[in-house]
C-alpha atoms as a PDB file:
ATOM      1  CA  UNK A   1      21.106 -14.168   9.418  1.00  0.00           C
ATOM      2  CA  UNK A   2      20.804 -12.947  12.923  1.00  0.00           C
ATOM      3  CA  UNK A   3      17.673 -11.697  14.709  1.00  0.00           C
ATOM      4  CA  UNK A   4      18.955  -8.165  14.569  1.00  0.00           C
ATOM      5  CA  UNK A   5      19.875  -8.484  10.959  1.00  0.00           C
ATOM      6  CA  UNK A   6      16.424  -9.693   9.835  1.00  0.00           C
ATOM      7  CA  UNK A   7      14.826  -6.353  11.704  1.00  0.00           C
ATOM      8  CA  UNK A   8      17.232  -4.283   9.701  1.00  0.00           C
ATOM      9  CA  UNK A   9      16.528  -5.960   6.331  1.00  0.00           C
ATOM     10  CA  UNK A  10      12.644  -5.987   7.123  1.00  0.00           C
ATOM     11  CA  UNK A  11      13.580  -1.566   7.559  1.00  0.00           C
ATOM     12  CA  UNK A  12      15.055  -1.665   4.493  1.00  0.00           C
ATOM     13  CA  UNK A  13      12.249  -3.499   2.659  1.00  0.00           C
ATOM     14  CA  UNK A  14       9.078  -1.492   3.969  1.00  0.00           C
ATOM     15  CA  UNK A  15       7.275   0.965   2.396  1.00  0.00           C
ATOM     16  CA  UNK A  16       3.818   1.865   0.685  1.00  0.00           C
ATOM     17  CA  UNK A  17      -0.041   2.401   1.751  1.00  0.00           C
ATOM     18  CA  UNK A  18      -3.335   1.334   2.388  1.00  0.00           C
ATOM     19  CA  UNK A  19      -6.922  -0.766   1.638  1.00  0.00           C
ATOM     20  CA  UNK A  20      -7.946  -0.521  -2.149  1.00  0.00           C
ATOM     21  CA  UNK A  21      -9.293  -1.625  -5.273  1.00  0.00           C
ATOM     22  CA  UNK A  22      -8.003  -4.902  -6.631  1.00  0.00           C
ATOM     23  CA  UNK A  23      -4.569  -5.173  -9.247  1.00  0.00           C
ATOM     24  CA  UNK A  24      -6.290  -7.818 -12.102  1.00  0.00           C
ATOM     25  CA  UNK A  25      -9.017  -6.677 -13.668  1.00  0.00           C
ATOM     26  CA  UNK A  26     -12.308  -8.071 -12.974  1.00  0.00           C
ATOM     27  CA  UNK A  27     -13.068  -8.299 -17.347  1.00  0.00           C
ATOM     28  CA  UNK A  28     -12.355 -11.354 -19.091  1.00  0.00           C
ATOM     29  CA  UNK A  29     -10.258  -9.640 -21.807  1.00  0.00           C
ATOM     30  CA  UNK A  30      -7.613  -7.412 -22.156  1.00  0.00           C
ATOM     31  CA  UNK A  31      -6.537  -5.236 -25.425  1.00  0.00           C
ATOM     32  CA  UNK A  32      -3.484  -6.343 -26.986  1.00  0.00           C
ATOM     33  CA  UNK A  33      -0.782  -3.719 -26.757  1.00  0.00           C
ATOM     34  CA  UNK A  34       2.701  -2.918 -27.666  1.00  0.00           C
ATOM     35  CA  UNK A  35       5.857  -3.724 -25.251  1.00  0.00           C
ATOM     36  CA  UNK A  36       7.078  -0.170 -26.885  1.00  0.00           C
ATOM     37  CA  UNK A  37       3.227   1.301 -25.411  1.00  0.00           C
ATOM     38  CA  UNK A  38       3.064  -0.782 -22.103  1.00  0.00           C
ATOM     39  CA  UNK A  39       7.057   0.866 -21.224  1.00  0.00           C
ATOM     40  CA  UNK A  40       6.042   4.510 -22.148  1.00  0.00           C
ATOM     41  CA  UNK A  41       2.518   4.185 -20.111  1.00  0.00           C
ATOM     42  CA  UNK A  42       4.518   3.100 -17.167  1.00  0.00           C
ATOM     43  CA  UNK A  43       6.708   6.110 -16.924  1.00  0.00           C
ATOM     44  CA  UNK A  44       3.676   8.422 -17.493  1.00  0.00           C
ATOM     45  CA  UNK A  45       3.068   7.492 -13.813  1.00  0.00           C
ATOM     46  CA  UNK A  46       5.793   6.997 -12.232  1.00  0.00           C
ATOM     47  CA  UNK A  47       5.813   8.979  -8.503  1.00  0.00           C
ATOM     48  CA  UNK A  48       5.314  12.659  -8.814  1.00  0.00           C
ATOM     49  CA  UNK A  49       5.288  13.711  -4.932  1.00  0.00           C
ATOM     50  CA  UNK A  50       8.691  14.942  -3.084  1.00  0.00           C
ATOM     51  CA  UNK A  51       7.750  13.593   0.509  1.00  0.00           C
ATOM     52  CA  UNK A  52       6.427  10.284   1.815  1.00  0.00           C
ATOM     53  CA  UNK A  53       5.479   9.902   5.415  1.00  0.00           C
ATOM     54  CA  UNK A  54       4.185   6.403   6.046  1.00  0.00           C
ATOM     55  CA  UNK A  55       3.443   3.847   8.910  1.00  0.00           C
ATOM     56  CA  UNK A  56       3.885   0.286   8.189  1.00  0.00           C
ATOM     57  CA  UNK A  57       3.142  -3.734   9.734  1.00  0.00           C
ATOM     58  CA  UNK A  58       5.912  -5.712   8.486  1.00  0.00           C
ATOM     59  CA  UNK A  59       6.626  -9.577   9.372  1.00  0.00           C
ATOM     60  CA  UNK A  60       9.681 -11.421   8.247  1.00  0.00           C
ATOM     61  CA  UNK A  61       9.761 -15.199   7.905  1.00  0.00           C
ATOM     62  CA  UNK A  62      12.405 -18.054   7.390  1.00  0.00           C
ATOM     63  CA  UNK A  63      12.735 -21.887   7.862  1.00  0.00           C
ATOM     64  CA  UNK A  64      13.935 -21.035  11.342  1.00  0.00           C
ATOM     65  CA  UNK A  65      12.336 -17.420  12.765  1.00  0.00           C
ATOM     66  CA  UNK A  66       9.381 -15.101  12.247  1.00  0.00           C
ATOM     67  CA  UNK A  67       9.904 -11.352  13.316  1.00  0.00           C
ATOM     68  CA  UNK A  68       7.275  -8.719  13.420  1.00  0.00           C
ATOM     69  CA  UNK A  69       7.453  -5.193  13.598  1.00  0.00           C
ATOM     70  CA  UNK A  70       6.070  -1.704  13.244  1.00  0.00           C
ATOM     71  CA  UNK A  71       8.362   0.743  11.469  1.00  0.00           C
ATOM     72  CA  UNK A  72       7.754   4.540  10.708  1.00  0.00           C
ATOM     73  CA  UNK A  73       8.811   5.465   7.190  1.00  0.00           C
ATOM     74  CA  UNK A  74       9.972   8.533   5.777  1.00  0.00           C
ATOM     75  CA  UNK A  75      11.302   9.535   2.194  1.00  0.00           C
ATOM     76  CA  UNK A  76      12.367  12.448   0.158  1.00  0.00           C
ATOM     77  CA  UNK A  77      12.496  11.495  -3.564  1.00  0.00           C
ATOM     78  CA  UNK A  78      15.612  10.897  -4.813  1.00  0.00           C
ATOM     79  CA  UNK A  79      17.652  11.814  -1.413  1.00  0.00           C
ATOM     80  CA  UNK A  80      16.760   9.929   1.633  1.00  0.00           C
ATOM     81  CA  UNK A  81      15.019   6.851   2.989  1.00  0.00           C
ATOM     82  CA  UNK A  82      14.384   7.038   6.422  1.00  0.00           C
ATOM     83  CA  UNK A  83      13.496   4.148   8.914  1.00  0.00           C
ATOM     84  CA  UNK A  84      12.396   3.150  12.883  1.00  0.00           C
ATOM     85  CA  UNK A  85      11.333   0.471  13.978  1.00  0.00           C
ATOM     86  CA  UNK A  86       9.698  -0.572  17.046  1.00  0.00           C
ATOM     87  CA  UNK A  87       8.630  -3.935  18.730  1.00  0.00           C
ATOM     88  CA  UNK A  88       5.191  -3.244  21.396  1.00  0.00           C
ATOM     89  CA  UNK A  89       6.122   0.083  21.342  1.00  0.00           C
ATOM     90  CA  UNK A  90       9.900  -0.365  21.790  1.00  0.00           C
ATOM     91  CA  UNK A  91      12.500   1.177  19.797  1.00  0.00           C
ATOM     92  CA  UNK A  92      14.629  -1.626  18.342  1.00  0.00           C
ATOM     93  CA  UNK A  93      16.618  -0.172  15.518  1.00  0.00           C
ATOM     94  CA  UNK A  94      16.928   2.376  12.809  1.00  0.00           C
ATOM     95  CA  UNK A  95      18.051   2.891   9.120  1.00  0.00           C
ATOM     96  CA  UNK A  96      18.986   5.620   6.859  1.00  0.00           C
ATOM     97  CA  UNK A  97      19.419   5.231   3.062  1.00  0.00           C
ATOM     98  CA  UNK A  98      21.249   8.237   1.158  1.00  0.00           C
ATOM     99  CA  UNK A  99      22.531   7.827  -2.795  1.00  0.00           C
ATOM    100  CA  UNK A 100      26.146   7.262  -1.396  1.00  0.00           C
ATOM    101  CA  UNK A 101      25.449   5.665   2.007  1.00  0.00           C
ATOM    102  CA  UNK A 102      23.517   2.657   4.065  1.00  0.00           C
ATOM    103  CA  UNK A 103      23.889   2.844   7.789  1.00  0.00           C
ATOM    104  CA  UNK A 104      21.774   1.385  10.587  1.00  0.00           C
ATOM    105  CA  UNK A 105      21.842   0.610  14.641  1.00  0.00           C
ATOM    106  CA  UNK A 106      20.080  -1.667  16.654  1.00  0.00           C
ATOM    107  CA  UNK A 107      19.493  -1.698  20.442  1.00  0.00           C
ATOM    108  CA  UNK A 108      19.051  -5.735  20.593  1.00  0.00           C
ATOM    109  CA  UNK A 109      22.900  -6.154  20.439  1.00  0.00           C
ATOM    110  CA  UNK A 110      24.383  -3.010  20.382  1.00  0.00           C
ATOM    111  CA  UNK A 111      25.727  -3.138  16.812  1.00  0.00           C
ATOM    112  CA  UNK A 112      25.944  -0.601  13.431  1.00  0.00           C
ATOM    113  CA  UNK A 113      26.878  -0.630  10.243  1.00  0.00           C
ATOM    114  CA  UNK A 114      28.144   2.283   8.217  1.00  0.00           C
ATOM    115  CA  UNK A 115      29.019   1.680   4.385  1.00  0.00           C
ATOM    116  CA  UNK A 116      27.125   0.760   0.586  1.00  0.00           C
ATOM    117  CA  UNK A 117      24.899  -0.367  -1.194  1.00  0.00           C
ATOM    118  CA  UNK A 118      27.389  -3.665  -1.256  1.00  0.00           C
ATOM    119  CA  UNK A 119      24.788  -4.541   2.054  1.00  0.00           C
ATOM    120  CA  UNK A 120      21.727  -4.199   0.102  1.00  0.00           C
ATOM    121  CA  UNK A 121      22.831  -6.304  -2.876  1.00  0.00           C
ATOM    122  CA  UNK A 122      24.287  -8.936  -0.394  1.00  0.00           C
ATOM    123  CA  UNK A 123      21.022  -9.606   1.188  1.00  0.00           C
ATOM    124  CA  UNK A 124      19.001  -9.226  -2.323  1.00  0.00           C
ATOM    125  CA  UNK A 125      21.333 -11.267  -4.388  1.00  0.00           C
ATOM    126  CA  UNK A 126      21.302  -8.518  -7.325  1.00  0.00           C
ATOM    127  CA  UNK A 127      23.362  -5.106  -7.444  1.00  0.00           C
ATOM    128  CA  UNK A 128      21.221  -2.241  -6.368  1.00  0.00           C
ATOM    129  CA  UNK A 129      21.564   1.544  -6.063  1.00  0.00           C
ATOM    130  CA  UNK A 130      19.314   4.026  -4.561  1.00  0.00           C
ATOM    131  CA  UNK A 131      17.214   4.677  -7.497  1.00  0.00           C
ATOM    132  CA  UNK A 132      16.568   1.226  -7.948  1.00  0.00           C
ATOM    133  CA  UNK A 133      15.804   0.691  -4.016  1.00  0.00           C
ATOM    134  CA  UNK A 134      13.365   3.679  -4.430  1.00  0.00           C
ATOM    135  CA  UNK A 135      11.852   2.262  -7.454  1.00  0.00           C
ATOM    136  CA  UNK A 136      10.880  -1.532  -5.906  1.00  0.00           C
ATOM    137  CA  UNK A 137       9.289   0.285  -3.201  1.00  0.00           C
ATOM    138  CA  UNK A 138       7.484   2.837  -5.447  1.00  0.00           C
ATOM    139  CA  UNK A 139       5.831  -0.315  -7.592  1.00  0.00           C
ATOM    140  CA  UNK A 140       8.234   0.802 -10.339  1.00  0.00           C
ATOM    141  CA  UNK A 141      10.145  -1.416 -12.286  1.00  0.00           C
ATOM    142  CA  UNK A 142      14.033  -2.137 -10.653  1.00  0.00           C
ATOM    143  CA  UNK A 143      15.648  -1.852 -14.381  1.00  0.00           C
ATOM    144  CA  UNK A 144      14.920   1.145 -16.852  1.00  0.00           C
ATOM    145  CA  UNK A 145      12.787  -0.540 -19.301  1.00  0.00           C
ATOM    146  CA  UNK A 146      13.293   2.307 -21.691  1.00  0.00           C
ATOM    147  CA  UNK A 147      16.851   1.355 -22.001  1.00  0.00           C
ATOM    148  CA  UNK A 148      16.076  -2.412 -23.554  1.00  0.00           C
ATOM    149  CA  UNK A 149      13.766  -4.116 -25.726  1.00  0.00           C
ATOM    150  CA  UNK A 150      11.272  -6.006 -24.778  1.00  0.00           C
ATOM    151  CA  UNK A 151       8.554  -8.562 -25.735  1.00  0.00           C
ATOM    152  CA  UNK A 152       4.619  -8.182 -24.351  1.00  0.00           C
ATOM    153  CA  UNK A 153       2.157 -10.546 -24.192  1.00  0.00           C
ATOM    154  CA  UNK A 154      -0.710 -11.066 -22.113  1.00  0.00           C
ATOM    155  CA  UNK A 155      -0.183 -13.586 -18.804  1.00  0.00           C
ATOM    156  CA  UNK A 156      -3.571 -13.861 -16.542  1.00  0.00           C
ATOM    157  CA  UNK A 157      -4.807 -10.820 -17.133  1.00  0.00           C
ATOM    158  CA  UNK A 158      -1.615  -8.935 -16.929  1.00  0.00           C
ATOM    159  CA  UNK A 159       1.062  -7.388 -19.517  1.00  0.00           C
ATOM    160  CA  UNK A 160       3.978  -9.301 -18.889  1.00  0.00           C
ATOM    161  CA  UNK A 161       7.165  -8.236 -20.540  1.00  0.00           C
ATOM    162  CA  UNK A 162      10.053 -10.584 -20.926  1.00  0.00           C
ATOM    163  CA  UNK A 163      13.751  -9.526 -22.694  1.00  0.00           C
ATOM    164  CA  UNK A 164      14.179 -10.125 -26.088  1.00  0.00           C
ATOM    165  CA  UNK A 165      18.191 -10.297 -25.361  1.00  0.00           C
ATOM    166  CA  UNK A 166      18.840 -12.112 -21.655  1.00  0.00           C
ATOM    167  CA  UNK A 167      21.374 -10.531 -19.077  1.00  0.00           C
ATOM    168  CA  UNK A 168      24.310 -12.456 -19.118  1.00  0.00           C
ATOM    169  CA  UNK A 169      24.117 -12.898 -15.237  1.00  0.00           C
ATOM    170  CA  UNK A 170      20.458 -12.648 -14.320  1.00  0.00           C
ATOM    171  CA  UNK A 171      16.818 -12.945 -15.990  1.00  0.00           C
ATOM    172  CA  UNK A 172      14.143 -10.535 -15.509  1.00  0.00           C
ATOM    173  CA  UNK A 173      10.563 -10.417 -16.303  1.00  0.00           C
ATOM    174  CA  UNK A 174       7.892  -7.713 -15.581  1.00  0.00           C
ATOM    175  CA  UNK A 175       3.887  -8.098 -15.127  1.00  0.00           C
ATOM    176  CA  UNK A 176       1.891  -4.841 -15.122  1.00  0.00           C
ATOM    177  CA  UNK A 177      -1.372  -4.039 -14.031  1.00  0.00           C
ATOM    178  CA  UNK A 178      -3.473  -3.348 -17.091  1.00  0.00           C
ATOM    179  CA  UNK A 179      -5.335  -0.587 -15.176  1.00  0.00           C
ATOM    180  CA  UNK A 180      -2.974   1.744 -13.907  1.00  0.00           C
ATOM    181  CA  UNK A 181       0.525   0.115 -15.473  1.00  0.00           C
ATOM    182  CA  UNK A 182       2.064  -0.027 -12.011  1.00  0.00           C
ATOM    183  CA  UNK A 183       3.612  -3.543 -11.296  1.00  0.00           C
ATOM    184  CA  UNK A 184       2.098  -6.376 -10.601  1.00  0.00           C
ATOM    185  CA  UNK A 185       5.196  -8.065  -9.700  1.00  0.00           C
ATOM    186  CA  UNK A 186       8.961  -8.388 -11.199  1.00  0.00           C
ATOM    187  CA  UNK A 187      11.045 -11.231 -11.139  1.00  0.00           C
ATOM    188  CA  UNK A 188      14.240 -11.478 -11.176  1.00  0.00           C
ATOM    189  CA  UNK A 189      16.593 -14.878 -11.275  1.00  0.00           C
ATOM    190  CA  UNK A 190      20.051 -15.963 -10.973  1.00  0.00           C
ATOM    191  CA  UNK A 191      20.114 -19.449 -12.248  1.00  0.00           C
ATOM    192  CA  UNK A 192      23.512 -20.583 -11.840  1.00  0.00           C
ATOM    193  CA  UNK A 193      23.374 -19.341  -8.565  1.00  0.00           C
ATOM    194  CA  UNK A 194      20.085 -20.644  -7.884  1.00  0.00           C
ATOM    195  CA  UNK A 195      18.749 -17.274  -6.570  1.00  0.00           C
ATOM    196  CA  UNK A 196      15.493 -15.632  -7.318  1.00  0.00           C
ATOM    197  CA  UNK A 197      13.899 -12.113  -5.487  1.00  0.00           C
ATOM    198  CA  UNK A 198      10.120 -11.600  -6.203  1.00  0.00           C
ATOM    199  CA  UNK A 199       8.343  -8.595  -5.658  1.00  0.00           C
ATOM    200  CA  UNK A 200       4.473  -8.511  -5.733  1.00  0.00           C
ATOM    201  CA  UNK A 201       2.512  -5.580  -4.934  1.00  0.00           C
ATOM    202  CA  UNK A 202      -1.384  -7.439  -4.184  1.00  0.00           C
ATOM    203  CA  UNK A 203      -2.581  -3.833  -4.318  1.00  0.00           C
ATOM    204  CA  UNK A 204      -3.084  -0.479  -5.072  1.00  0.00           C
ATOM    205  CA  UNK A 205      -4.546   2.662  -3.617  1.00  0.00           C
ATOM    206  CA  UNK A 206      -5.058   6.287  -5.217  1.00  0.00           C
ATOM    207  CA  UNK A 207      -4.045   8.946  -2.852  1.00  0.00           C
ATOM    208  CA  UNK A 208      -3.730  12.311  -4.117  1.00  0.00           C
ATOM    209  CA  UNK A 209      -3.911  11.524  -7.839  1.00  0.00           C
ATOM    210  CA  UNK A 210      -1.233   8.759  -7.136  1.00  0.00           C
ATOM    211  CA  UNK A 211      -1.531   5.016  -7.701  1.00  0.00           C
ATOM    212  CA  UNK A 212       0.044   3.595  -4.896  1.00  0.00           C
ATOM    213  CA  UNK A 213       0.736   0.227  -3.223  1.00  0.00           C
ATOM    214  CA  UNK A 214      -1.418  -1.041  -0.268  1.00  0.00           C
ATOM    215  CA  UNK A 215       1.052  -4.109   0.154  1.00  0.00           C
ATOM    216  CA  UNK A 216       4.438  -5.466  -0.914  1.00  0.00           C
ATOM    217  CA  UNK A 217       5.256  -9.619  -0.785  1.00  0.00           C
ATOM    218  CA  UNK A 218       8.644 -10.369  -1.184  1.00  0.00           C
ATOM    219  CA  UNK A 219       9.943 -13.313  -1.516  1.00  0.00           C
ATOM    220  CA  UNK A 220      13.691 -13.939  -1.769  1.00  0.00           C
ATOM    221  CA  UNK A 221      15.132 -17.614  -2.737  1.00  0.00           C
ATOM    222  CA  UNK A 222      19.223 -18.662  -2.121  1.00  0.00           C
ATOM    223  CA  UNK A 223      19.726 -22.432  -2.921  1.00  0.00           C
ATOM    224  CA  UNK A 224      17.825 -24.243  -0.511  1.00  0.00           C
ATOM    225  CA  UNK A 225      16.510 -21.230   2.068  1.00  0.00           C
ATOM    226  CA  UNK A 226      13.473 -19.210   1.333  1.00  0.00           C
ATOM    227  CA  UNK A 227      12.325 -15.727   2.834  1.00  0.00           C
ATOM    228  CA  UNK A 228       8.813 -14.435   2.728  1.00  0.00           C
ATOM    229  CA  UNK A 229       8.293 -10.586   3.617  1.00  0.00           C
ATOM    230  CA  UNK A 230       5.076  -9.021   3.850  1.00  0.00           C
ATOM    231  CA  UNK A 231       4.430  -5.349   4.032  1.00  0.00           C
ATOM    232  CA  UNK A 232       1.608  -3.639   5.223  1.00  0.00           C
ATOM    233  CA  UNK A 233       1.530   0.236   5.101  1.00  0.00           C
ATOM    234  CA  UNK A 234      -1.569   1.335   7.519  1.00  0.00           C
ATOM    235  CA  UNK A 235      -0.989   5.191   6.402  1.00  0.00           C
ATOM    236  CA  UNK A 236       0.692   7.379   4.084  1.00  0.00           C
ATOM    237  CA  UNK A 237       1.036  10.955   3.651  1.00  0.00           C
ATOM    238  CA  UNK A 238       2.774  13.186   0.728  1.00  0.00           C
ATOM    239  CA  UNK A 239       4.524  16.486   1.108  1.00  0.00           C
ATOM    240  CA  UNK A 240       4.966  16.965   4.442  1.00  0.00           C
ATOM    241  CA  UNK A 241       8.247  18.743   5.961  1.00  0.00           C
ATOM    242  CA  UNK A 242      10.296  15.764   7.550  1.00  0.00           C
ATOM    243  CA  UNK A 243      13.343  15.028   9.303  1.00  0.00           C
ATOM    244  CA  UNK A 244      15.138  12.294   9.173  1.00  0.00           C
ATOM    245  CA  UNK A 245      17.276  12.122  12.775  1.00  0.00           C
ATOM    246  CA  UNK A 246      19.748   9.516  13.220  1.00  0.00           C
ATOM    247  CA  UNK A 247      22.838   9.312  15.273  1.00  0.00           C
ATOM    248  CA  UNK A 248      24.766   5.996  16.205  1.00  0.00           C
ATOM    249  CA  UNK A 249      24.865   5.702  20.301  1.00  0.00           C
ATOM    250  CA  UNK A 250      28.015   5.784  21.421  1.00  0.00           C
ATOM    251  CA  UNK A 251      29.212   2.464  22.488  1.00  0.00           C
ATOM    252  CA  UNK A 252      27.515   0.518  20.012  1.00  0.00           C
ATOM    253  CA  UNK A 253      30.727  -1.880  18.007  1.00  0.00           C
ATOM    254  CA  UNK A 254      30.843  -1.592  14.065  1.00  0.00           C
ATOM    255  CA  UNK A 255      30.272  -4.504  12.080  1.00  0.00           C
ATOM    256  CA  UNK A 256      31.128  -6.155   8.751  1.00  0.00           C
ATOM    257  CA  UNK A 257      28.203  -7.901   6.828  1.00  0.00           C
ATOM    258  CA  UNK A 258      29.245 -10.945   4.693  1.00  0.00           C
END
């Protein structure tokens, strides 16, 4: 992947808030309790605010290159995730997510790309949409558990829930945080492809009533190359009135991902 690339897919990944209590429990226990009760306890707190205005250290690392950045963050719920990212104070590139639409530019080579979410899943390795973009960067869970069945069982001090039927083309499993049943992590594996994406989230904060993540680790496996992505959000605010500008400069040349 080029250097520009990584920027854009390091915009794409960022997003959350700031220092806070630990995820496992510090007690030596934990109550047994239903897949069907774990699920439904989840949903009772899933993200209740309409605006998210956050700032964010992010650093991007492969066999070959390590990239950091600082990226200013902006979401509505359910319509747009905004993106800009600077490197010691220079702009370097932008990105604007929509339900129908993924576009970026970058000032390093004068490039954008204008299209779907056929980008995102490319990079990921799994199919994505927007509510399931919104939903790994909320500490939600990617899939709609409500909409399988699942096993529970207790994995160090976490609720981890594993399908009783597999995908056909990929494996998931969930761990929750027995305190506020946000995610711990979620896993999710090709095997014949020999592609994995894991999403931890160390952390969590309570802002306004909201459990939310201090930090996001990603780490994204394709045969024999590895990426590590660590997220950092330094502040976040809810319900402020945003706007989200973006414009390609003229002169930058379209590109094709693949």
């Amino acid at each position: 992947m080029k250097y520009s690339l990584k920027i854009i897919l390091l915009l794409f990944l960022a997003f959350t808030s700031c220092k806070s209590k630990k995820n496992i429990t510090e007690t030596t226990t934990l109550e047994v309790v239903s897949a069907k009760k774990i699920i439904s306890n989840h949903y009772e707190r899933v993200f209740n605010q309409q605006t998210i205005d956050a700032k964010i250290n992010a650093k991007y690392k492969d066999k070959s290159t390590t990239v950091s950045i600082n990226i200013k963050m902006r979401i509505e719920k359910d319509k747009t995730i905004w993106m800009s990212a600077t490197k010691l104070n220079i702009p370097i590139a932008k990105l604007i997510i929509t339900p129908t639409n993924v576009s970026y530019y970058e000032k390093i080579n004068n490039t954008y790309f204008d299209g779907d979410f056929s980008l995102l899943s490319k990079w990921l390795g799994i199919e994505l949409d927007f509510e399931q973009v919104q939903n790994m960067l909320l500490g939600q869970a990617v899939f709609d558990l409500r909409n399988g069945k699942y096993d529970s069982k207790i994995t160090n001090y976490t609720y981890q829930l594993t399908p009783k039927k597999e995908h056909d083309l990929f494996g998931v499993l969930f761990f929750m945080n027995p305190e506020n049943f946000k995610l711990n992590k979620q896993e999710i594996r090709q095997v014949k492809k020999n592609q994995l994406l894991l999403i931890s989230y160390p952390t969590y904060k309570e802002i306004e009533g909201e459990q939310f993540p201090q930090n996001i680790d990603i780490m994204a496996i394709n045969g024999k190359n590895s990426t590590t992505i660590n997220l950092e959000y330094k502040s976040v605010e809810f319900n402020k009135e945003l706007t989200f500008p973006f414009e390609i400069p003229s002169g930058y040349k379209k590109i094709s991902l693949k």
